[in-house]
N, C-alpha and C. Protein backbone atom coordinates (compact mmCIF):
# COMPACT_ATOMS: atom_id res chain seq x y z
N UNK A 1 0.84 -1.19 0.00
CA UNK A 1 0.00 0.00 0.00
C UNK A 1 0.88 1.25 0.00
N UNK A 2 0.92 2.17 -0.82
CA UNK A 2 1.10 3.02 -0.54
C UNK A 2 0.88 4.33 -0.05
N UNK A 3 1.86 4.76 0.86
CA UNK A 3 1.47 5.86 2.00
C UNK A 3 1.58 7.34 1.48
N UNK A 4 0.98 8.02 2.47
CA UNK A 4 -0.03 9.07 2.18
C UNK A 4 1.46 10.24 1.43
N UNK A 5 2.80 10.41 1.83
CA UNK A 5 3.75 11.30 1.60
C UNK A 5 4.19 10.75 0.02
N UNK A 6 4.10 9.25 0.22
CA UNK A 6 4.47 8.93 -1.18
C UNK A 6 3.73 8.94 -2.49
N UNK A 7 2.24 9.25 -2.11
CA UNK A 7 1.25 9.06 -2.94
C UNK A 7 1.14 10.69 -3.14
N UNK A 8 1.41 11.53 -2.20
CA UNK A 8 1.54 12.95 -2.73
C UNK A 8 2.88 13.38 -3.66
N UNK A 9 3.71 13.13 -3.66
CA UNK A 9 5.08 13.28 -4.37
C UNK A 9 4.40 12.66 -5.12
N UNK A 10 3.97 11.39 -5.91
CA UNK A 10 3.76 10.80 -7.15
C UNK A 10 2.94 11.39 -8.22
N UNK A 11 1.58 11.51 -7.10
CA UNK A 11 0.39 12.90 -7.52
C UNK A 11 1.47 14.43 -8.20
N UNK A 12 2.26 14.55 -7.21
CA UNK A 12 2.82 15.74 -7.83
C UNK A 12 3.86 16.06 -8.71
N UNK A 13 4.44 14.58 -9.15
CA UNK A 13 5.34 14.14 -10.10
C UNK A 13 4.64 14.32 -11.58
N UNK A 14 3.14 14.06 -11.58
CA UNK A 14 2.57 14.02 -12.69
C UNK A 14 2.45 15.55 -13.05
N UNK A 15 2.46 16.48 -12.05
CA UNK A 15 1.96 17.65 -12.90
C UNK A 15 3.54 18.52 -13.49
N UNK A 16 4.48 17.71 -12.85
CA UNK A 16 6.11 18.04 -12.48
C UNK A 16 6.29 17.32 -14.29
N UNK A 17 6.18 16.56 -14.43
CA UNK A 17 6.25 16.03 -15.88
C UNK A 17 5.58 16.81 -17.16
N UNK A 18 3.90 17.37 -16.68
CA UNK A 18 3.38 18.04 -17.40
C UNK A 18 3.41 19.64 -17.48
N UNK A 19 4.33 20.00 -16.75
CA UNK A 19 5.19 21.23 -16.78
C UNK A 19 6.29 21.02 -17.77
N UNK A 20 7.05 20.04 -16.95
CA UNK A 20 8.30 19.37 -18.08
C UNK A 20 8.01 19.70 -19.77
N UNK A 21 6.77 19.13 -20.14
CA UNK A 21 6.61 19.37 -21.53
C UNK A 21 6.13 20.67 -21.58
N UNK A 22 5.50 21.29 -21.14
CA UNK A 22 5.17 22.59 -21.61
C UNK A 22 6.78 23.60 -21.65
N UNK A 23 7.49 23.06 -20.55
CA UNK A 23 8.99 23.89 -20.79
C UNK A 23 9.30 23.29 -22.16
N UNK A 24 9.22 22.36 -22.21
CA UNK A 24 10.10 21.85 -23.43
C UNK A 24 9.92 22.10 -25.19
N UNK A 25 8.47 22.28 -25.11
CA UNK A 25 7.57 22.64 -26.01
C UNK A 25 7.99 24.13 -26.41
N UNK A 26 7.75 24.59 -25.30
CA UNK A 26 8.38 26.54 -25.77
C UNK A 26 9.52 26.82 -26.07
N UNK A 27 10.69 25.54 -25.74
CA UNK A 27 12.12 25.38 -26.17
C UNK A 27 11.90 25.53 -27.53
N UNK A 28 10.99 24.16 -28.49
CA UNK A 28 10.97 23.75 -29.44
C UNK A 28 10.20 25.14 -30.35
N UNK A 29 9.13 25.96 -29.59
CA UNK A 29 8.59 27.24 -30.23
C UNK A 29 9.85 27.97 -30.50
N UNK A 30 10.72 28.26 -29.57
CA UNK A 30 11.77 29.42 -29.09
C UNK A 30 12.85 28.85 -30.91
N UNK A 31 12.86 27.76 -30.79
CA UNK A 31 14.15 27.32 -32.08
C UNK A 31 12.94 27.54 -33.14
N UNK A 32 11.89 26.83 -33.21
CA UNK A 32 11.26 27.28 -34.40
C UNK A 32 11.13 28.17 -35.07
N UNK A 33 11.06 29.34 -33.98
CA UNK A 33 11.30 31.25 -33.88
C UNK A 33 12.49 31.40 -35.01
N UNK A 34 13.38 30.87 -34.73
CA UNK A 34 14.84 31.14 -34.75
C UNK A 34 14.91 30.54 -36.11
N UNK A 35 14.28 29.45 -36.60
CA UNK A 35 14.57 28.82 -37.80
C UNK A 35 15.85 27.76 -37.76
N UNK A 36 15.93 27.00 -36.62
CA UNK A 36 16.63 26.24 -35.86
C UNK A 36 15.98 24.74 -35.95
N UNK A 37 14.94 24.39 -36.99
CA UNK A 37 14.07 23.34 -36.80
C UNK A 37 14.72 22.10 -35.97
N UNK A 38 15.93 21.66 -35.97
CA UNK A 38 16.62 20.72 -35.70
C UNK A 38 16.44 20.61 -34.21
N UNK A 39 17.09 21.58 -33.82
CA UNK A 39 16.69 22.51 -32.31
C UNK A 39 15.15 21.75 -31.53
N UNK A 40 14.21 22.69 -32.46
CA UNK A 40 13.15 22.79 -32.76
C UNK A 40 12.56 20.88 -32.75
N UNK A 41 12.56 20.36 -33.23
CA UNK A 41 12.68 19.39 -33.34
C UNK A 41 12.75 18.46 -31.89
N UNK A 42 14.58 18.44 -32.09
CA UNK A 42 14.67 17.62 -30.41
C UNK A 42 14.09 18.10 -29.14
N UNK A 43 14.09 19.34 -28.85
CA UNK A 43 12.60 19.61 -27.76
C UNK A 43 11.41 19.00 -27.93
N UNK A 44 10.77 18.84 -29.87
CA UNK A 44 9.49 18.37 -29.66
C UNK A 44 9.43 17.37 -29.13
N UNK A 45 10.72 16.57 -29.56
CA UNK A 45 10.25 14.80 -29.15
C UNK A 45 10.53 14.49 -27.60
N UNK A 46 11.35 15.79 -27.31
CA UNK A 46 11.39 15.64 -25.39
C UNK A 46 10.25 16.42 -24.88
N UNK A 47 9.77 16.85 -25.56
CA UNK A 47 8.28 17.81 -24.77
C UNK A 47 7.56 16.26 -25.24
N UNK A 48 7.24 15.32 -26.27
CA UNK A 48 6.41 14.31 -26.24
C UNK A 48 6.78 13.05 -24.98
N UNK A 49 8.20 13.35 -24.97
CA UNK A 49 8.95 12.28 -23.67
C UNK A 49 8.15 12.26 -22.44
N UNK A 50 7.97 14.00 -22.25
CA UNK A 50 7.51 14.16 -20.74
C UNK A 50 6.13 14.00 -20.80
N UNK A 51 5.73 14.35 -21.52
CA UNK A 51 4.00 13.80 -21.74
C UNK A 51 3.58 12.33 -21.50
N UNK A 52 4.19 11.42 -22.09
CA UNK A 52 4.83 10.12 -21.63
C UNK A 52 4.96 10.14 -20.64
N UNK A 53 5.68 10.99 -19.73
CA UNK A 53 6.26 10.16 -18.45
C UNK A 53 5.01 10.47 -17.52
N UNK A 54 4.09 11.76 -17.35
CA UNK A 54 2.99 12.22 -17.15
C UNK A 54 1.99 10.96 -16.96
N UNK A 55 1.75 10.59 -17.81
CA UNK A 55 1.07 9.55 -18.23
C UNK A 55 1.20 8.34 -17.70
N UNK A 56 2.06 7.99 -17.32
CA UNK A 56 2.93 6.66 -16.69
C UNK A 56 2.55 6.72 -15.16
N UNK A 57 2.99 8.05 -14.56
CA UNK A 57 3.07 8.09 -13.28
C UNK A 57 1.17 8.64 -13.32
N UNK A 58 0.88 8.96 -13.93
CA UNK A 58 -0.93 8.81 -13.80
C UNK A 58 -1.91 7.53 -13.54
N UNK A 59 -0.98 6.47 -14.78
CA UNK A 59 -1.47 5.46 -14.52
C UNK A 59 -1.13 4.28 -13.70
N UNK A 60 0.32 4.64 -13.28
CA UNK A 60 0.51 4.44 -12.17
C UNK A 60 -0.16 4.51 -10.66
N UNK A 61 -0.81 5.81 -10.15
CA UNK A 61 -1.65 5.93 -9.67
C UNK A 61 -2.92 5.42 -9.33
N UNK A 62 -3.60 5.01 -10.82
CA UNK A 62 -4.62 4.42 -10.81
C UNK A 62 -4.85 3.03 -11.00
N UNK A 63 -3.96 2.18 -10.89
CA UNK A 63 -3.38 1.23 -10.68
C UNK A 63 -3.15 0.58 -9.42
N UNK A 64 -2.83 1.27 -8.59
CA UNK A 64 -2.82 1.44 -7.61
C UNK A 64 -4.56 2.28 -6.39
N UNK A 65 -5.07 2.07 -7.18
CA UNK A 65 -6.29 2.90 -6.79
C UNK A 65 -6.36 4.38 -6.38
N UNK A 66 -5.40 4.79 -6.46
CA UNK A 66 -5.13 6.11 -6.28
C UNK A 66 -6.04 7.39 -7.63
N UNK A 67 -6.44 7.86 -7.13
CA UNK A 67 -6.78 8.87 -8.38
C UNK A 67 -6.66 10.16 -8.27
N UNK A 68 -5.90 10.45 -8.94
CA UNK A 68 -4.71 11.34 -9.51
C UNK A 68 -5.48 12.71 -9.72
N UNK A 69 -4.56 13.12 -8.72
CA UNK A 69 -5.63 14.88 -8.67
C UNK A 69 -4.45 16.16 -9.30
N UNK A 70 -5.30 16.43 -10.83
CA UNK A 70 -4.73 17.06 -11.69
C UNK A 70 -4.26 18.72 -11.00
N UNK A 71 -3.18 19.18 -11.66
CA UNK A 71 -3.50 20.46 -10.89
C UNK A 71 -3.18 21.15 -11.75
N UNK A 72 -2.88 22.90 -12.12
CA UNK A 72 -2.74 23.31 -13.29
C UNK A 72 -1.21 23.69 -13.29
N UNK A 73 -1.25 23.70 -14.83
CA UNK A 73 0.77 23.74 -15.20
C UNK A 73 0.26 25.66 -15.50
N UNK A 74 1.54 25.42 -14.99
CA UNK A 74 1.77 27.47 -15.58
C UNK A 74 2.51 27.80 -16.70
N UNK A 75 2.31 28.28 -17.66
CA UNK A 75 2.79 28.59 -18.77
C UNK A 75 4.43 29.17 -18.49
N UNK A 76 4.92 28.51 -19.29
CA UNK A 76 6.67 29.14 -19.02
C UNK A 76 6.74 30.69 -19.70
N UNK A 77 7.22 31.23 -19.08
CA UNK A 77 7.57 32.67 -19.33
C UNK A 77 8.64 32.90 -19.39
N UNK A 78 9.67 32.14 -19.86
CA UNK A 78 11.27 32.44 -20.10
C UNK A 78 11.52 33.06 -21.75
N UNK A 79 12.22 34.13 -21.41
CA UNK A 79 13.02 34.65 -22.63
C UNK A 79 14.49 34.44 -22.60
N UNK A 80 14.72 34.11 -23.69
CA UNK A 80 15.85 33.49 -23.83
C UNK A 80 16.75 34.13 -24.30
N UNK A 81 18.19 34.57 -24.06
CA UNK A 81 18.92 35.69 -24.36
C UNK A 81 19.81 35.41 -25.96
N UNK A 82 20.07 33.92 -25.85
CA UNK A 82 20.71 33.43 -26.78
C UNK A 82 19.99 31.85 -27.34
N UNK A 83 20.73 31.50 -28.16
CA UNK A 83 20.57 29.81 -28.51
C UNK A 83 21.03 29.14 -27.37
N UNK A 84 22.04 29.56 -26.67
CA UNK A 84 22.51 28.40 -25.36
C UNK A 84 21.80 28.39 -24.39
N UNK A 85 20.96 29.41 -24.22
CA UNK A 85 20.66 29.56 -22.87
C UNK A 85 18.98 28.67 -22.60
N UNK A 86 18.54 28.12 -23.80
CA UNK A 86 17.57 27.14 -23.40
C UNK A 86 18.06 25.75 -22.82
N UNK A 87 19.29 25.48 -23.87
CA UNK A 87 19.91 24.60 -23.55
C UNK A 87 20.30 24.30 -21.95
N UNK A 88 20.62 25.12 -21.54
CA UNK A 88 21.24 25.64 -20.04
C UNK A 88 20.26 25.15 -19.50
N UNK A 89 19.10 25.66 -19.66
CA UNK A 89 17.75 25.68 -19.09
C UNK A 89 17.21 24.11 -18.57
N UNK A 90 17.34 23.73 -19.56
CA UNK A 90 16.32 22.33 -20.05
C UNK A 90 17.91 21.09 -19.00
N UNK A 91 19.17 21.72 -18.96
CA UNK A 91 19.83 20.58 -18.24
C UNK A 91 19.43 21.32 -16.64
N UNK A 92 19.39 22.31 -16.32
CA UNK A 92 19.11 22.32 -14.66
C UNK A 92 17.72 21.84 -14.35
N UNK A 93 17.02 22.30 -15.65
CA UNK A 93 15.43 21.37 -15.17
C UNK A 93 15.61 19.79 -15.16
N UNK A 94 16.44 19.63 -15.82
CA UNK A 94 16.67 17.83 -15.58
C UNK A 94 17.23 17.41 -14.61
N UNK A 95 18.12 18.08 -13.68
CA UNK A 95 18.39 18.00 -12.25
C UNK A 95 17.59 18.09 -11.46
N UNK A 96 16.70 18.83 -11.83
CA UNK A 96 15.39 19.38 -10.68
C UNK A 96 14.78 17.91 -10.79
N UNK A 97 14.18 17.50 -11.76
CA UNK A 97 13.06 16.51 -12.18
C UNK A 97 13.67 15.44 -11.58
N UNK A 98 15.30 15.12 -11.79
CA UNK A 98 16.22 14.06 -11.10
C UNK A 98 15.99 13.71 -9.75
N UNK A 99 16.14 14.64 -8.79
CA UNK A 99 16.28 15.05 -7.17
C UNK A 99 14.58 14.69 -6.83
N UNK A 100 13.70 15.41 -7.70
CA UNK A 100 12.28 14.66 -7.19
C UNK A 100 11.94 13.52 -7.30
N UNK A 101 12.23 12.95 -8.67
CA UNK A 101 12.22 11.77 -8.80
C UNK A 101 13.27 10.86 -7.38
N UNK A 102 14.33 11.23 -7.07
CA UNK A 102 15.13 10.66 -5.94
C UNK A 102 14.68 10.83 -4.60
N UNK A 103 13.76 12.30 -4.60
CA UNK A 103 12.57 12.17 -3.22
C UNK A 103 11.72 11.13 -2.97
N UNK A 104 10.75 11.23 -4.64
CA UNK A 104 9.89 9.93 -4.22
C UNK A 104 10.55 8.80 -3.88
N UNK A 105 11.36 7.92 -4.41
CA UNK A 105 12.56 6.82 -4.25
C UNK A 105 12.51 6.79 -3.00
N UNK A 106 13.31 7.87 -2.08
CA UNK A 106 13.73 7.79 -0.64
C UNK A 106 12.03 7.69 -0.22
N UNK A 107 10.97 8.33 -0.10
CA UNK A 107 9.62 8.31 0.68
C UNK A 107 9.58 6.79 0.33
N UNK A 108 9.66 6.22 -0.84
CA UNK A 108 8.95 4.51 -0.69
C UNK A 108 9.91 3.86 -0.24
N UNK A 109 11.22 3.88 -0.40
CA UNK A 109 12.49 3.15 0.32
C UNK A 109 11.89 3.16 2.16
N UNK A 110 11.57 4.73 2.27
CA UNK A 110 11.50 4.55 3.85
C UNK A 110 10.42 3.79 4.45
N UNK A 111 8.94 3.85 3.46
CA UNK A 111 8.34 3.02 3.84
C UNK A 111 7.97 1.64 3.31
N UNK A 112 8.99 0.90 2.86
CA UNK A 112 9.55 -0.27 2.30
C UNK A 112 8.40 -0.35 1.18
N UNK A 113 7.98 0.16 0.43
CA UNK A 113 7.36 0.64 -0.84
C UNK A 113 7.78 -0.21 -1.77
N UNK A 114 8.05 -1.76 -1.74
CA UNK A 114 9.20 -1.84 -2.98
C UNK A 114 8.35 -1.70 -4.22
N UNK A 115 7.42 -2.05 -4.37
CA UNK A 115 6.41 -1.93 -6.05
C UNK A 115 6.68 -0.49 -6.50
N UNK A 116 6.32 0.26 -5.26
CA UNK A 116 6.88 2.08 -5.81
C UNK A 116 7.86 2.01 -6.43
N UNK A 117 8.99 1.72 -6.03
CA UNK A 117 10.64 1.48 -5.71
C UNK A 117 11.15 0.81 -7.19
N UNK A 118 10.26 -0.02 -7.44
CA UNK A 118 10.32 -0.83 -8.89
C UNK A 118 10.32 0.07 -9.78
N UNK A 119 8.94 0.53 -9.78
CA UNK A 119 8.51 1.44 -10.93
C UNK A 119 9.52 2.66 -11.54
N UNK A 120 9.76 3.05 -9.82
CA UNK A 120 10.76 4.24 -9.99
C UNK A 120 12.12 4.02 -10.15
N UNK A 121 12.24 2.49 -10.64
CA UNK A 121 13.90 2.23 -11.06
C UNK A 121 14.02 2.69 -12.71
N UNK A 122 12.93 2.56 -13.54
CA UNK A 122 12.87 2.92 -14.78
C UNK A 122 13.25 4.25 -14.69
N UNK A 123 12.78 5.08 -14.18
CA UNK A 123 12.77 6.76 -14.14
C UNK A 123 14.16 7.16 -13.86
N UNK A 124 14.67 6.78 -12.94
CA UNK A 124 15.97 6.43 -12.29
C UNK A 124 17.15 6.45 -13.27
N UNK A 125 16.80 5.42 -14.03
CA UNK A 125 18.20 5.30 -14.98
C UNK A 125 17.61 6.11 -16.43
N UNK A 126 16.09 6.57 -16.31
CA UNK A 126 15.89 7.16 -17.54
C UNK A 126 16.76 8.45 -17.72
N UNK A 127 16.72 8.87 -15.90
CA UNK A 127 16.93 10.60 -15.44
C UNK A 127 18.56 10.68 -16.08
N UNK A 128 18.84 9.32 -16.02
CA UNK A 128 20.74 9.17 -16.20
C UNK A 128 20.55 9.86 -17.67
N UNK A 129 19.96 8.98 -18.41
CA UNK A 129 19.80 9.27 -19.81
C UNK A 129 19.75 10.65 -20.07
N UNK A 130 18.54 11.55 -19.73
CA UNK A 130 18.15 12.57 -20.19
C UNK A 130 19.16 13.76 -19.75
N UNK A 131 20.04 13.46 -18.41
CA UNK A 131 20.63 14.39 -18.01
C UNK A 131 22.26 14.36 -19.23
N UNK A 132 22.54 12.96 -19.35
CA UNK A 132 23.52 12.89 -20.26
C UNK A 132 23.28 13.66 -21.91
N UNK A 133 22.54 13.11 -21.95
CA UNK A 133 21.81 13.66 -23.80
C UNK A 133 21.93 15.20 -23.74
N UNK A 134 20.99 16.07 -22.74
CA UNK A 134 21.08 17.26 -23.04
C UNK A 134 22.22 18.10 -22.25
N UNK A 135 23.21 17.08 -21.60
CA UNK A 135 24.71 18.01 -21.16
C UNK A 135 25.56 17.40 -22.90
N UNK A 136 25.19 16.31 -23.16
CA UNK A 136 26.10 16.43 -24.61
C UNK A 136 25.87 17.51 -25.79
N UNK A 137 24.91 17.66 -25.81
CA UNK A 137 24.18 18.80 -26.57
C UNK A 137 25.02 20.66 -26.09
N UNK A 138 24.93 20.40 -24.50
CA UNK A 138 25.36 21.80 -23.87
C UNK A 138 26.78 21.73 -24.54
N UNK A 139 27.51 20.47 -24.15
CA UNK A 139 28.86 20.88 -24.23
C UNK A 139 29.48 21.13 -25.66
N UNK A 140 28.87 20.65 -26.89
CA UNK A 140 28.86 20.68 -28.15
C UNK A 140 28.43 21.92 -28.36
N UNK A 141 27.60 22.68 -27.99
CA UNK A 141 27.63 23.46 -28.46
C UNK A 141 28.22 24.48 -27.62
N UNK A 142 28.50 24.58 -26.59
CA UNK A 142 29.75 25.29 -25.96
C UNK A 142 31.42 25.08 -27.04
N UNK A 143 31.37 24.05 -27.72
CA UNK A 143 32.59 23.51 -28.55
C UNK A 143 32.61 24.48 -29.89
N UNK A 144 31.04 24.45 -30.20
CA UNK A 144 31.42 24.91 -31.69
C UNK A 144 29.77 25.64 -32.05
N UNK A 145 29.64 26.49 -30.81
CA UNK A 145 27.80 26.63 -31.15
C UNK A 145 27.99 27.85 -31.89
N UNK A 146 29.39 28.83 -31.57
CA UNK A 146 29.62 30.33 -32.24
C UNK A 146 29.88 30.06 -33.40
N UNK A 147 30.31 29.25 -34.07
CA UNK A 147 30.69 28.96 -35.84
C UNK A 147 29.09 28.91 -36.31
N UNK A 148 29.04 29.77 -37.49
CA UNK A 148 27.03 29.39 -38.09
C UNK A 148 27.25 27.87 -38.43
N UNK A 149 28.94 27.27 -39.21
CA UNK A 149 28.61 26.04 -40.49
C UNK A 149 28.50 24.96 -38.89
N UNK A 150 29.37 25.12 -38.22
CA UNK A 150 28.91 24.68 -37.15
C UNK A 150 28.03 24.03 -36.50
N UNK A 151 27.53 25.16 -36.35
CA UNK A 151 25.83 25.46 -35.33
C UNK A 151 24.71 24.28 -36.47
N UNK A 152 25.15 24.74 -37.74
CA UNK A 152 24.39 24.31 -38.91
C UNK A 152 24.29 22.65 -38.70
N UNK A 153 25.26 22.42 -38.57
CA UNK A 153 25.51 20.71 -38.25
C UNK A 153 24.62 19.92 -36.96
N UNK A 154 25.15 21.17 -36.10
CA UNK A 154 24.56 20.69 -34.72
C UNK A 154 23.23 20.61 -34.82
N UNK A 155 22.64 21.44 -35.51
CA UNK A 155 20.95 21.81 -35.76
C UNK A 155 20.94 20.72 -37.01
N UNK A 156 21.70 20.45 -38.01
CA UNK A 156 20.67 19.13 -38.78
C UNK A 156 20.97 17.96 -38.33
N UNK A 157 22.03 17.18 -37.36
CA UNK A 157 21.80 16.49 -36.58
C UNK A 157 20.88 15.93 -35.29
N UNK A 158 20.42 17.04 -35.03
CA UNK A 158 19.41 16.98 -33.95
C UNK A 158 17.79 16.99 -34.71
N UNK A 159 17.86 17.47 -36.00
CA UNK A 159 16.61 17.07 -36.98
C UNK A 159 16.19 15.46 -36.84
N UNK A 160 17.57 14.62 -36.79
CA UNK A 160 17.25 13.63 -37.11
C UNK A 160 16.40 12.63 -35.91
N UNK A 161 16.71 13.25 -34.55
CA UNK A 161 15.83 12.71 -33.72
C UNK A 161 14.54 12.08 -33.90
N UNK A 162 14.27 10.65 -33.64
CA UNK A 162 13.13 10.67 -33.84
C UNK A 162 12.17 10.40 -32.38
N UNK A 163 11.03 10.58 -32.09
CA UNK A 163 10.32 9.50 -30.87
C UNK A 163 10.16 8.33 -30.50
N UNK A 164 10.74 7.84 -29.39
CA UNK A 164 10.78 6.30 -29.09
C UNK A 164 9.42 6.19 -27.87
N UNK A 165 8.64 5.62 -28.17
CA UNK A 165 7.91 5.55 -26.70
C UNK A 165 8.70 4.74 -25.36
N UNK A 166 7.65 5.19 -24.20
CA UNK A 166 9.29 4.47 -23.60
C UNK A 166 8.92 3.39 -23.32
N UNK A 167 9.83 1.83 -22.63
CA UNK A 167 9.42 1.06 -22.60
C UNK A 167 9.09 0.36 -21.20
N UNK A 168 8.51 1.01 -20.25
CA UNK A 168 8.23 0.84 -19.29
C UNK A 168 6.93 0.02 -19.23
N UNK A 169 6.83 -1.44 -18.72
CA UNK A 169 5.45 -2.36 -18.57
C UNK A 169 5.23 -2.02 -17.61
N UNK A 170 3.60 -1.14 -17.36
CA UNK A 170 2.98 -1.34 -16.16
C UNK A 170 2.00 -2.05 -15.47
């Protein structure tokens, strides 16, 4: 069964995810702006990631008999000074999302939660993933983001992204 601290962090993981995409989404507006489609692009399919993960930890919930009390996402209001600085953006939000995700973990660890504990091993090594992907992205383009033929590369490489759903059985 899960307890009342852990079932609130999970509840609030879902709206923490569906923020996630709305940041990520205005990333993908912000490059579209720019004519950056590539850019543009790999945000969409990580603004579709977090929608996904939204979804997971929803039905997670209800799975659990829990039912999942929506709350509202706030529209991101970031202006962005440069091309790097979304980038910047989108890796400290992946730390943030990391550390909550490692809250809930510790709340079901403490109350020997292991089914929680399961679930949240996927997320766990996903967070590895996502934090790696968009610091490779930072540091690349810290390497060579001021060159345009450059930048040009970096942006039709990241076109090629496509969406994987993820593969988490619940």
């Amino acid at each position: 069964m899960i307890k009342k601290e852990t079932k609130t962090l999970l509840n609030d993981q879902v709206n923490k995810e569906w923020a996630s995409a709305y940041l990520y989404l205005d990333m993908a507006n912000y490059y579209a702006d720019k004519d950056l489609n590539g850019f543009a692009n790999w945000f969409n399919v990580q603004a579709q990631e977090e929608r996904d993960h939204a979804g997971l930890f929803n039905q997670y919930l209800l799975n659990n008999d829990i039912r999942p009390a929506l709350q509202d996402v706030a529209a991101p209001t970031e202006d962005y000074a440069d091309y790097r600085a979304p980038i910047s953006k989108a890796f400290a939000h992946e730390q943030s999302v990391t550390a909550s995700i490692n809250n809930i973990y510790a709340a079901a660890s403490a109350d020997k939660d292991f089914r929680t504990m399961q679930f949240l091993d996927w997320f766990v090594k996903e967070q590895g993933e996502e934090e790696k992907s968009i610091q490779d992205i930072l540091k690349r383009y810290g390497l060579f983001g001021g060159d345009a033929k450059s930048l040009y590369l970096l942006d039709s490489e990241l076109a090629a992204r496509v969406y994987a759903a993820p593969s988490l059985v619940l």
